[in-house]
PDB file of N, CA and C in Angstrom:
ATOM      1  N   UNK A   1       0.814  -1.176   0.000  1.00  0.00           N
ATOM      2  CA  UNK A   1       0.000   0.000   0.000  1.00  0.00           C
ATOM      3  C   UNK A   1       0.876   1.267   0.000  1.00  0.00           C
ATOM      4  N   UNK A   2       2.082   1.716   0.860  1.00  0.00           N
ATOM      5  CA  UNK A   2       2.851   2.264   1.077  1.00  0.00           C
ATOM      6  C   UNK A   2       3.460   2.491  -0.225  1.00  0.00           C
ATOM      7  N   UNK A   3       4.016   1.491  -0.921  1.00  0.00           N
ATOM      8  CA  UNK A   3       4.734   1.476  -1.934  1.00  0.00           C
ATOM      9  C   UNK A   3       3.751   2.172  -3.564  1.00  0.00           C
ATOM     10  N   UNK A   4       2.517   1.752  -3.036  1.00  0.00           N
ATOM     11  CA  UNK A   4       1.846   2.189  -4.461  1.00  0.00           C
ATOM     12  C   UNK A   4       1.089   3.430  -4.101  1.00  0.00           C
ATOM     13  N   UNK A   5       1.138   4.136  -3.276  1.00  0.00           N
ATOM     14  CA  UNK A   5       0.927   5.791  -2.343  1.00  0.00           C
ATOM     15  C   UNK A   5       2.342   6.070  -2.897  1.00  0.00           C
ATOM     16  N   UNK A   6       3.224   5.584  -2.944  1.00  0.00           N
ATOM     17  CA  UNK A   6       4.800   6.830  -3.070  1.00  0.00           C
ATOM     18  C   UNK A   6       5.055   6.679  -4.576  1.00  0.00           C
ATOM     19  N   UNK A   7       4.590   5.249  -5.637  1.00  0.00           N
ATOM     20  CA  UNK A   7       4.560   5.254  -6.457  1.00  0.00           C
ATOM     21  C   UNK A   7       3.429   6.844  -7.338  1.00  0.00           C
ATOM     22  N   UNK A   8       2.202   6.644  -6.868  1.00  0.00           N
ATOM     23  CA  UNK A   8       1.620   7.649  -7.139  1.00  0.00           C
ATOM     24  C   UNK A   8       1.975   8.939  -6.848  1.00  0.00           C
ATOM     25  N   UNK A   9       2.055   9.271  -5.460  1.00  0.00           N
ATOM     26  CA  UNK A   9       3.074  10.672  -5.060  1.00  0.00           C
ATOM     27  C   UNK A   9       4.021  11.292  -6.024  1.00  0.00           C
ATOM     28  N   UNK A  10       4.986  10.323  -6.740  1.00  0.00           N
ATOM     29  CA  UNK A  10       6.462  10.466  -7.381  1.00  0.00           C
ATOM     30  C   UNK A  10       5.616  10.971  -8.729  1.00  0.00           C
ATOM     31  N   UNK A  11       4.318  10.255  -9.291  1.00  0.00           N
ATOM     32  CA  UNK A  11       4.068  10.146 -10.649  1.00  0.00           C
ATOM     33  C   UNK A  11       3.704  11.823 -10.710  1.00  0.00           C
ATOM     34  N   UNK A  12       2.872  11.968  -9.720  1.00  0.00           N
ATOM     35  CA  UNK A  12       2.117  13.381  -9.774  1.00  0.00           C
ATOM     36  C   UNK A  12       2.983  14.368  -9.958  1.00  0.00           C
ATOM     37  N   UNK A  13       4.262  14.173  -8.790  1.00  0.00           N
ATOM     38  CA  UNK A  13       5.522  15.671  -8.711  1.00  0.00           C
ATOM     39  C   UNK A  13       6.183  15.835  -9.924  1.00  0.00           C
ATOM     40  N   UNK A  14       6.213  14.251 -11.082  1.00  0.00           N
ATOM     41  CA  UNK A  14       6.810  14.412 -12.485  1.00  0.00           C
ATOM     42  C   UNK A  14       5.899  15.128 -13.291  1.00  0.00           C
ATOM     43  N   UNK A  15       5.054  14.689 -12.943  1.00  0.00           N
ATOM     44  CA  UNK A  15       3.974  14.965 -14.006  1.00  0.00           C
ATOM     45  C   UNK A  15       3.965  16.668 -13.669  1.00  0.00           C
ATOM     46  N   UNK A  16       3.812  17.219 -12.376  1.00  0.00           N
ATOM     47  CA  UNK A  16       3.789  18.956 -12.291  1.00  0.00           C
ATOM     48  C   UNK A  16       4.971  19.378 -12.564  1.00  0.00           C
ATOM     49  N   UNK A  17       6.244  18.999 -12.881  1.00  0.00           N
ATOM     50  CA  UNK A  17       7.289  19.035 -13.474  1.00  0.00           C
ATOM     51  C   UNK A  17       7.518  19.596 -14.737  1.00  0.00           C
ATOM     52  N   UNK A  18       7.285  18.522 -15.510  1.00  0.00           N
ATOM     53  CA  UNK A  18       6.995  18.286 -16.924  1.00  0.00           C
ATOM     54  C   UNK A  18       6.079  19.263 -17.323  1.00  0.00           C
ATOM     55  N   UNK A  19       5.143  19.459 -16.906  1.00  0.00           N
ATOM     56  CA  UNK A  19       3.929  20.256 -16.892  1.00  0.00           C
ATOM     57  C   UNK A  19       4.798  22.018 -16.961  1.00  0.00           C
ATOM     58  N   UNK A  20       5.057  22.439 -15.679  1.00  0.00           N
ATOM     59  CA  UNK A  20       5.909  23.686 -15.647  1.00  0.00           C
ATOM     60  C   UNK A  20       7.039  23.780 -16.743  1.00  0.00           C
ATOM     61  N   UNK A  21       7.820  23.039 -17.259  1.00  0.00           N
ATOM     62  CA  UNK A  21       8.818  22.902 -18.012  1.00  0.00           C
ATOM     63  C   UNK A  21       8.152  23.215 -19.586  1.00  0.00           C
ATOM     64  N   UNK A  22       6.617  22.660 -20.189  1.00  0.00           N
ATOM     65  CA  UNK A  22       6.304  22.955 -21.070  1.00  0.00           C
ATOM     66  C   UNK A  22       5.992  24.481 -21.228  1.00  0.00           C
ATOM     67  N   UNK A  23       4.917  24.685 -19.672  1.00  0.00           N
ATOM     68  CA  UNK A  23       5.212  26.166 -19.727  1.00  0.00           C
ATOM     69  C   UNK A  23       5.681  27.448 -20.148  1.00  0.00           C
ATOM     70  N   UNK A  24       7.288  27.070 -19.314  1.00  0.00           N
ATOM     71  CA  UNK A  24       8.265  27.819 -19.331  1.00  0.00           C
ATOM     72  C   UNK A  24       8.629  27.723 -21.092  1.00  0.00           C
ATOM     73  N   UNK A  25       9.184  26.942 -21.611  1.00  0.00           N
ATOM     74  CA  UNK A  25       9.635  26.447 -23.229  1.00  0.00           C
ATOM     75  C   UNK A  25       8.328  26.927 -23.986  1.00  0.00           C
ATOM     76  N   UNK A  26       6.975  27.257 -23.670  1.00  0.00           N
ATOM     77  CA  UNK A  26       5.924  27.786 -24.756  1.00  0.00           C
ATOM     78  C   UNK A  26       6.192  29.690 -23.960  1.00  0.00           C
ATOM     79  N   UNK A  27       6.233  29.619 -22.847  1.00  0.00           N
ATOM     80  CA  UNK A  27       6.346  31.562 -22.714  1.00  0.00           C
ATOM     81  C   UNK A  27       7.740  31.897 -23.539  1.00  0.00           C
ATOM     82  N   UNK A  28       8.868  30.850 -23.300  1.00  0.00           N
ATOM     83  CA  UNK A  28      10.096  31.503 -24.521  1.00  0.00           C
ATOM     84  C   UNK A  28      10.027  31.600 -25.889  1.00  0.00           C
ATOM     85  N   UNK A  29       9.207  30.560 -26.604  1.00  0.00           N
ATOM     86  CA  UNK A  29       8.636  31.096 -27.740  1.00  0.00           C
ATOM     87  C   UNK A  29       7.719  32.323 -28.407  1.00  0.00           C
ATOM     88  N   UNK A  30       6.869  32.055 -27.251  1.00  0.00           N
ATOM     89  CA  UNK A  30       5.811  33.122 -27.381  1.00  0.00           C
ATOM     90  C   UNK A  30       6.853  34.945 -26.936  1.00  0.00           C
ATOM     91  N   UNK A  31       7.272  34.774 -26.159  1.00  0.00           N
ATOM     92  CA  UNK A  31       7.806  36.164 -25.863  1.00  0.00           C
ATOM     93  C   UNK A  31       9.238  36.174 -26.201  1.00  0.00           C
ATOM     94  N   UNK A  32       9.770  35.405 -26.671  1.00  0.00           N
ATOM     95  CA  UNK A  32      11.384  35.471 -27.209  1.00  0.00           C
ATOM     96  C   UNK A  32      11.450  34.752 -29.142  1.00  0.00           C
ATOM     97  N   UNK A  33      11.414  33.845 -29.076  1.00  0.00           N
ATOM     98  CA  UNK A  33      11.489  33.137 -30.500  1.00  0.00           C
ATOM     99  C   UNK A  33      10.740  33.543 -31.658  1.00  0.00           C
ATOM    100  N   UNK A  34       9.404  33.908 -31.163  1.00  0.00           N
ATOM    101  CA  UNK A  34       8.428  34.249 -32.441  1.00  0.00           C
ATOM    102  C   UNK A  34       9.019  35.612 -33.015  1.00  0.00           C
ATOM    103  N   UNK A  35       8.799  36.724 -31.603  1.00  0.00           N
ATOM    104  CA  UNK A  35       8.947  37.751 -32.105  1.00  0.00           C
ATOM    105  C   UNK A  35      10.388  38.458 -32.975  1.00  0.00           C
ATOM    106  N   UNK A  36      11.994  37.873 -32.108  1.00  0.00           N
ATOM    107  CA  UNK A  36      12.678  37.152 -32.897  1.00  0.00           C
ATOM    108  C   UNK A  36      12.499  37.304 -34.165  1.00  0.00           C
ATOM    109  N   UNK A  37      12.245  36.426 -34.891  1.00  0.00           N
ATOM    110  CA  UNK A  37      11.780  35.503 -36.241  1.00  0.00           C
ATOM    111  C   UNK A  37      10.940  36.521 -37.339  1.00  0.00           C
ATOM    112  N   UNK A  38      10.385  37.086 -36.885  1.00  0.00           N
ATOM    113  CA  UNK A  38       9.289  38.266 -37.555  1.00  0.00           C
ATOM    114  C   UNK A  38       9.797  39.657 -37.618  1.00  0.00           C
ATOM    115  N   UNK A  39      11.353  39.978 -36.455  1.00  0.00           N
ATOM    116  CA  UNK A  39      11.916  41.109 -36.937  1.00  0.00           C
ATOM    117  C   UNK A  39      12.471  41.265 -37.962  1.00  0.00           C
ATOM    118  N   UNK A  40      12.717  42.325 -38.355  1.00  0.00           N
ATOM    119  CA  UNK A  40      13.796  42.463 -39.688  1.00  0.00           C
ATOM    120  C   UNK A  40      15.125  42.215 -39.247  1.00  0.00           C
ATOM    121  N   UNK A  41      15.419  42.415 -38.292  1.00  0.00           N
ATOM    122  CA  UNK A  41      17.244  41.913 -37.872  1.00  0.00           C
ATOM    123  C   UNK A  41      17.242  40.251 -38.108  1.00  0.00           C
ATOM    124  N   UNK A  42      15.912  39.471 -38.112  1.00  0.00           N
ATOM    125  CA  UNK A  42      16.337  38.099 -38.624  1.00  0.00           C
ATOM    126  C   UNK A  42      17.068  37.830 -39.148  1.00  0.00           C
ATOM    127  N   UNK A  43      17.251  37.665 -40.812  1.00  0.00           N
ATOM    128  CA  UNK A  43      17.640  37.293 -41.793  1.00  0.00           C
ATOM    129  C   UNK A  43      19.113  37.377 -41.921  1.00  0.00           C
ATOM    130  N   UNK A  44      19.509  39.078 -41.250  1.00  0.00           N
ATOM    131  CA  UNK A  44      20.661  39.633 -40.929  1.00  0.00           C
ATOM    132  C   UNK A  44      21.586  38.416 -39.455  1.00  0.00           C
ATOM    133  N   UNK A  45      21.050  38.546 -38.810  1.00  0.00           N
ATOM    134  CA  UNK A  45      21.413  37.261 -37.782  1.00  0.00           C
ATOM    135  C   UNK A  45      21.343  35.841 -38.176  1.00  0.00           C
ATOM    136  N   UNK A  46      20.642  35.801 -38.567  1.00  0.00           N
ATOM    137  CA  UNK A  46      20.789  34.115 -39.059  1.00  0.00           C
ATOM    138  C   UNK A  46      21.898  33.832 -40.108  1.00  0.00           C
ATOM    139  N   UNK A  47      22.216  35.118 -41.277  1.00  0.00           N
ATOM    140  CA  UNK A  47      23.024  34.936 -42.196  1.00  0.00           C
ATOM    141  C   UNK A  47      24.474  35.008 -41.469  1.00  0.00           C
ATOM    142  N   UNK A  48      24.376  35.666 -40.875  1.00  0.00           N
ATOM    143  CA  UNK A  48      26.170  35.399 -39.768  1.00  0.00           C
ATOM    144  C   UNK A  48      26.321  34.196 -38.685  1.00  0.00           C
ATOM    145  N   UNK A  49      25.218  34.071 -38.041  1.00  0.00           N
ATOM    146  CA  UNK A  49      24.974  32.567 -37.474  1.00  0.00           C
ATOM    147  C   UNK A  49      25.531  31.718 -38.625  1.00  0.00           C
ATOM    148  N   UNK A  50      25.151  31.186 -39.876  1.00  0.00           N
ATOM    149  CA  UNK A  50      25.430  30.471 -40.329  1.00  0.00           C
ATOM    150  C   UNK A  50      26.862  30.850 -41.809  1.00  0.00           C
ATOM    151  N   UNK A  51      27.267  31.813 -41.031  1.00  0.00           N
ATOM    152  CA  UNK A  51      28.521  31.940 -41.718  1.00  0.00           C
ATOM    153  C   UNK A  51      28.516  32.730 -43.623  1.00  0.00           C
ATOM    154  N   UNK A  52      27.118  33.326 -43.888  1.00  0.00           N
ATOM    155  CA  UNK A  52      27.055  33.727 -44.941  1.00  0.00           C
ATOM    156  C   UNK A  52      27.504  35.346 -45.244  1.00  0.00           C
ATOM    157  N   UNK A  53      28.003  35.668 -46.037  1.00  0.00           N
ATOM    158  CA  UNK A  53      28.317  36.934 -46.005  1.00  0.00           C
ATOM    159  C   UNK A  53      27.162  38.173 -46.482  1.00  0.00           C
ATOM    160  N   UNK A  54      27.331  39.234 -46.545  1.00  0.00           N
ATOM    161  CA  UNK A  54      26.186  40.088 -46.938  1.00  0.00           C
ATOM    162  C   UNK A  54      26.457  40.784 -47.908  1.00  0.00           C
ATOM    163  N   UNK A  55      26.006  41.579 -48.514  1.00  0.00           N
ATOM    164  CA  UNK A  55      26.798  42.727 -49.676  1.00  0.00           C
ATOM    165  C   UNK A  55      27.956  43.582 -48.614  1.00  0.00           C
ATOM    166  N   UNK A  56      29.082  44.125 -49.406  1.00  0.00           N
ATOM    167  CA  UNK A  56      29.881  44.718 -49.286  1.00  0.00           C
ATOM    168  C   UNK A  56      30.517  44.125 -47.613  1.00  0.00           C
ATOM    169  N   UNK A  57      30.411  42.837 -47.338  1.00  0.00           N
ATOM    170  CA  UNK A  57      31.085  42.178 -46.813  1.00  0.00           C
ATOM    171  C   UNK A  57      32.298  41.708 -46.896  1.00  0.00           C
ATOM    172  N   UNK A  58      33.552  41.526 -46.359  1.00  0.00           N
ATOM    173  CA  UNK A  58      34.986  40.305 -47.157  1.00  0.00           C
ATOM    174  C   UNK A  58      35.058  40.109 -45.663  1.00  0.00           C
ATOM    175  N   UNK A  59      36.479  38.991 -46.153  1.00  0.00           N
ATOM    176  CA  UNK A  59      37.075  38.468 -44.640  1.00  0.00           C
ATOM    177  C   UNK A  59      38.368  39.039 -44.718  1.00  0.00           C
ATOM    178  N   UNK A  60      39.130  39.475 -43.825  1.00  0.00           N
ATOM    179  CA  UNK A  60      40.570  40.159 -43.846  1.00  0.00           C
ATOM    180  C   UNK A  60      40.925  39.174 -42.889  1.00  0.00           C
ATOM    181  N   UNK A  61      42.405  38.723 -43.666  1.00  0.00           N
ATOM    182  CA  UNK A  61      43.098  37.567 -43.247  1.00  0.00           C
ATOM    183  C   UNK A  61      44.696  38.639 -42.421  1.00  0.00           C
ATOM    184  N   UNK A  62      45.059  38.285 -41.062  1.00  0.00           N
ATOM    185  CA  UNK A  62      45.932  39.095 -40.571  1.00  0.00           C
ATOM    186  C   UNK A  62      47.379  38.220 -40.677  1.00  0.00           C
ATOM    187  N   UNK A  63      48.025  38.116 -40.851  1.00  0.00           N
ATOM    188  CA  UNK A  63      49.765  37.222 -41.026  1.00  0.00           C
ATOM    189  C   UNK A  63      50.893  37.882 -40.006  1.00  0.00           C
ATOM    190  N   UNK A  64      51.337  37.137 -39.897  1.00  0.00           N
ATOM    191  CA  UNK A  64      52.653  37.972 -39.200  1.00  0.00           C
ATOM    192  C   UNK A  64      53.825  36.858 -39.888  1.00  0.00           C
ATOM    193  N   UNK A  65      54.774  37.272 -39.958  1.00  0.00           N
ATOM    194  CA  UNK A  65      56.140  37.192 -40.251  1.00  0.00           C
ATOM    195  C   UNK A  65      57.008  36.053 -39.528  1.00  0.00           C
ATOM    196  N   UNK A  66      56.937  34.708 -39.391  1.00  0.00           N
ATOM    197  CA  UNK A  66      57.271  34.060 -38.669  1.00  0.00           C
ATOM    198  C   UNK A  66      58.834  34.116 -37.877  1.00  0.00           C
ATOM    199  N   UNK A  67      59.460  33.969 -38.863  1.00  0.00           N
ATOM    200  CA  UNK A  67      60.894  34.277 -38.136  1.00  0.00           C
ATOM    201  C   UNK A  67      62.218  34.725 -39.403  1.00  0.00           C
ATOM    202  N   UNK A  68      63.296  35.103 -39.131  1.00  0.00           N
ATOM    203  CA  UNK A  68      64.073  35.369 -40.448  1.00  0.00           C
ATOM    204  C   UNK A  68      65.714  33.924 -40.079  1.00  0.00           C
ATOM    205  N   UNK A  69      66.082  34.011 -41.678  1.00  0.00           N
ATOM    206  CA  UNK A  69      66.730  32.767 -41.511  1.00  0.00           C
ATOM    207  C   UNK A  69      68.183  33.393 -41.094  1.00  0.00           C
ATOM    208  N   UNK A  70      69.454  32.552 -41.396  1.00  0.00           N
ATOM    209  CA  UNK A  70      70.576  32.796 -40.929  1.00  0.00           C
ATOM    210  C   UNK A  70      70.967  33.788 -41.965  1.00  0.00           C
ATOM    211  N   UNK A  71      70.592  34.397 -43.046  1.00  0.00           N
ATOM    212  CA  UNK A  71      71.286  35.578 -43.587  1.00  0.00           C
ATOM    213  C   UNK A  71      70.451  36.850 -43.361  1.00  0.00           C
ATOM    214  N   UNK A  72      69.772  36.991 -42.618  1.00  0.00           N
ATOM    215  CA  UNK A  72      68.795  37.860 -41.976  1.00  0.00           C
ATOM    216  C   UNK A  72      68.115  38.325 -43.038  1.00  0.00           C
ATOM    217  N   UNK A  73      67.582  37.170 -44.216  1.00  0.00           N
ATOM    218  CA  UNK A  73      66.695  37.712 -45.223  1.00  0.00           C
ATOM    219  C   UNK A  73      65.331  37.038 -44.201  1.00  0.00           C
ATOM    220  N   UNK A  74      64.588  38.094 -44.100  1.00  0.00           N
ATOM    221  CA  UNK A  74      62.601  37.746 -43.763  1.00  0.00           C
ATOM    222  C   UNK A  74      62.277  36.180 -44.657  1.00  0.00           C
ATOM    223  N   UNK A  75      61.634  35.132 -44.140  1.00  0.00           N
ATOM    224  CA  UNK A  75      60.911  34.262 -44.512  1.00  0.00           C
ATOM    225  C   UNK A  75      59.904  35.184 -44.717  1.00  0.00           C
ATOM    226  N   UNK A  76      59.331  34.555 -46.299  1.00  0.00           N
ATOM    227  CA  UNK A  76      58.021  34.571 -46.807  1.00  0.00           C
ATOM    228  C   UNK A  76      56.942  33.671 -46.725  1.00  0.00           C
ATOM    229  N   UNK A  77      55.993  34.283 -46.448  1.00  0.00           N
ATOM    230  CA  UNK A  77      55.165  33.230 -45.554  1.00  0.00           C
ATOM    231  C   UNK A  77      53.898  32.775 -47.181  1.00  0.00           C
ATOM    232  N   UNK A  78      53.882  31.424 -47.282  1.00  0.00           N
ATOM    233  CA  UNK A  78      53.109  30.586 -48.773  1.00  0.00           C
ATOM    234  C   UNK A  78      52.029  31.106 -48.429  1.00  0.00           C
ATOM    235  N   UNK A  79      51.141  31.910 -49.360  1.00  0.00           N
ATOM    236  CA  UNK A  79      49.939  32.091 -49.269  1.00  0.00           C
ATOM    237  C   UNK A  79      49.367  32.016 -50.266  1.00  0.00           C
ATOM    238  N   UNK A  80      48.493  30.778 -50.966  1.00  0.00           N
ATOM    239  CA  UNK A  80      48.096  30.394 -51.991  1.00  0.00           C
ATOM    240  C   UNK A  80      47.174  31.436 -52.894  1.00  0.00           C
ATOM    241  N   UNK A  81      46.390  31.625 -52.042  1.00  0.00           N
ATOM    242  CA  UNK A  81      44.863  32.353 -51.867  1.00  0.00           C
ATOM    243  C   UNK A  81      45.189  33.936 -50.955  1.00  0.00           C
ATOM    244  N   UNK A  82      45.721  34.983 -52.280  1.00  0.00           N
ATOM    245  CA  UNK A  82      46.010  36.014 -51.554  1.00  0.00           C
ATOM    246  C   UNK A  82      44.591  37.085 -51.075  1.00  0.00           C
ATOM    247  N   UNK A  83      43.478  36.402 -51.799  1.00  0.00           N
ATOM    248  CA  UNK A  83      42.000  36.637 -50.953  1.00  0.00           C
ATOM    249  C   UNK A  83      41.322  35.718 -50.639  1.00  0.00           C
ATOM    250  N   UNK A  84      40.756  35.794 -49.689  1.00  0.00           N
ATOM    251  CA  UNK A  84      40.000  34.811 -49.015  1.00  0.00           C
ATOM    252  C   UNK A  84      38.208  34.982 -49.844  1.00  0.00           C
ATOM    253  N   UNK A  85      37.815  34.420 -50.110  1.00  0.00           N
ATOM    254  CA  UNK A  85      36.445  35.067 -50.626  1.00  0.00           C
ATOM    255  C   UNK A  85      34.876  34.203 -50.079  1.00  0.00           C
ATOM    256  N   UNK A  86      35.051  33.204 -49.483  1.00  0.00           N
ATOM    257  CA  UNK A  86      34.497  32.893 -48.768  1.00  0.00           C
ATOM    258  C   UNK A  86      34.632  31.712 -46.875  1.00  0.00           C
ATOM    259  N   UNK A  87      33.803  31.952 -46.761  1.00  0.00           N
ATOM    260  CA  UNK A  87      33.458  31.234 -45.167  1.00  0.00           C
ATOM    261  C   UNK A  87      34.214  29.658 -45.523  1.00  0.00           C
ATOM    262  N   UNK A  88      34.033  28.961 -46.260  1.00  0.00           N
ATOM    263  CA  UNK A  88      34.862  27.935 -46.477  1.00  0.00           C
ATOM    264  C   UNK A  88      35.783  28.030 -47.097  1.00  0.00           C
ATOM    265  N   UNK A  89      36.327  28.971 -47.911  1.00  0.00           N
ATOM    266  CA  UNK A  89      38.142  28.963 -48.728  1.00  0.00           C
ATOM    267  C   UNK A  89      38.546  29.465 -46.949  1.00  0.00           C
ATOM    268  N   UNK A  90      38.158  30.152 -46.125  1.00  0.00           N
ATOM    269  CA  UNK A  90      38.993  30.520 -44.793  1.00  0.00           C
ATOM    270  C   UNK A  90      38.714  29.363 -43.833  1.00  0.00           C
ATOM    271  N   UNK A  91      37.975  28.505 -43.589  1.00  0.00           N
ATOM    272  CA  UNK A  91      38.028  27.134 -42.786  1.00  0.00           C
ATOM    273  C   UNK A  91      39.088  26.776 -43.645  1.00  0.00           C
ATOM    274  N   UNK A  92      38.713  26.545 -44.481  1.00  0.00           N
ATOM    275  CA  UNK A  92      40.406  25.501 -45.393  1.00  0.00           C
ATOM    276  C   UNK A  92      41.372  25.809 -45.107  1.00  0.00           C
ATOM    277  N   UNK A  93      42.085  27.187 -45.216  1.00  0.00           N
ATOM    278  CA  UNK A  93      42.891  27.638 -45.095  1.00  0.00           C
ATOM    279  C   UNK A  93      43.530  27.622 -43.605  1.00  0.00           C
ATOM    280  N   UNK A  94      42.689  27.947 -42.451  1.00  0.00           N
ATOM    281  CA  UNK A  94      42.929  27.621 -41.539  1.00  0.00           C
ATOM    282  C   UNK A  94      43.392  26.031 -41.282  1.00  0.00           C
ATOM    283  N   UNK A  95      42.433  25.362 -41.469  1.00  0.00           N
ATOM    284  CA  UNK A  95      42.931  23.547 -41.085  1.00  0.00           C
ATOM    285  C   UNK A  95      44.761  23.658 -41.932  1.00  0.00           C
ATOM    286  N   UNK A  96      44.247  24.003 -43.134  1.00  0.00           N
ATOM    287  CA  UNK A  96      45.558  23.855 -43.781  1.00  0.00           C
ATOM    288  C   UNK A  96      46.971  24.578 -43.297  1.00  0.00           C
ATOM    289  N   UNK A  97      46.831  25.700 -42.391  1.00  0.00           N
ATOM    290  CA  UNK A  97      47.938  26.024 -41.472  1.00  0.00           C
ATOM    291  C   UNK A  97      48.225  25.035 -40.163  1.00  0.00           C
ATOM    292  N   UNK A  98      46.900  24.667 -39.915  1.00  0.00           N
ATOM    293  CA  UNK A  98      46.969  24.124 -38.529  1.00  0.00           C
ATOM    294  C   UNK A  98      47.627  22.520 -38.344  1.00  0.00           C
ATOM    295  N   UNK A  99      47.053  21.986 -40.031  1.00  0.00           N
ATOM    296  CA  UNK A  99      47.684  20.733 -40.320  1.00  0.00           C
ATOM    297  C   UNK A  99      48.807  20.676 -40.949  1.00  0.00           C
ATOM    298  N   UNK A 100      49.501  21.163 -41.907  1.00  0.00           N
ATOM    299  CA  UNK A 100      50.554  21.428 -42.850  1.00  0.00           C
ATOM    300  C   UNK A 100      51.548  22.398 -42.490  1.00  0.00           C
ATOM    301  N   UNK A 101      51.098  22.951 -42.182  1.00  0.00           N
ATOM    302  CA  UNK A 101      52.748  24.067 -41.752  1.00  0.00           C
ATOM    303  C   UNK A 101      53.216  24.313 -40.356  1.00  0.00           C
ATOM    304  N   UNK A 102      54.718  23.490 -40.253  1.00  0.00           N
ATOM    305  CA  UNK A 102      55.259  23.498 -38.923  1.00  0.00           C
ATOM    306  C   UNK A 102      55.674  24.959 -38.379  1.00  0.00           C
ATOM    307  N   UNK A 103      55.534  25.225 -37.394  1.00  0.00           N
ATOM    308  CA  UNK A 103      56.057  25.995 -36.553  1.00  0.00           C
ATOM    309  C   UNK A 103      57.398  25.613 -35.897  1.00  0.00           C
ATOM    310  N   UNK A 104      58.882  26.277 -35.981  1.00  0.00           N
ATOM    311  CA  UNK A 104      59.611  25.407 -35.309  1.00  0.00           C
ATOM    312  C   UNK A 104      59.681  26.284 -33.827  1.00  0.00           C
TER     313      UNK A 104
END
């Protein structure tokens, strides 16, 4: 008897749980997500969220000079792609420093 009273007890406190939790997750839609979604700054946010550029957008790539050799001529640093022109030629480029070119 005991056991199926605490069984029920436990079911109810999940259940008002669950219950408050839908709540809370439908007032953040309703007063955060929708309105969100229907501004005009949307489109503008979502396109940088997902890494797209806009008009009169670029990416500026910064370098520095790694080190100079024993005749004190400057190393030139390989840069295939002297513009970057999109969100993935600069992931590439990155892995491709991070994987391929030693640092000594």
């Amino acid at each position: 008897m005991f056991v199926n009273y605490n069984s029920i007890k436990l079911a109810i406190e999940e259940t008002a749980l669950q219950s408050e939790q839908k709540k809370l997750e439908l007032a953040f839609t309703e007063n955060f997500q929708l309105p969100y979604e229907r501004s005009e700054y949307a489109q503008y946010f979502l396109k940088h969220e997902n890494n797209i550029l806009l008009s009169k957008e670029f990416i500026i790539k910064f370098q520095t000079i790694d080190s100079t050799n024993n005749t004190g001529e400057v190393k030139e640093i390989e840069n295939k792609n002297s513009f970057i022109e999109s969100p993935q030629q600069s992931r590439r480029q990155f892995f491709y420093e991070k994987l391929f070119i030693k640092k000594p």
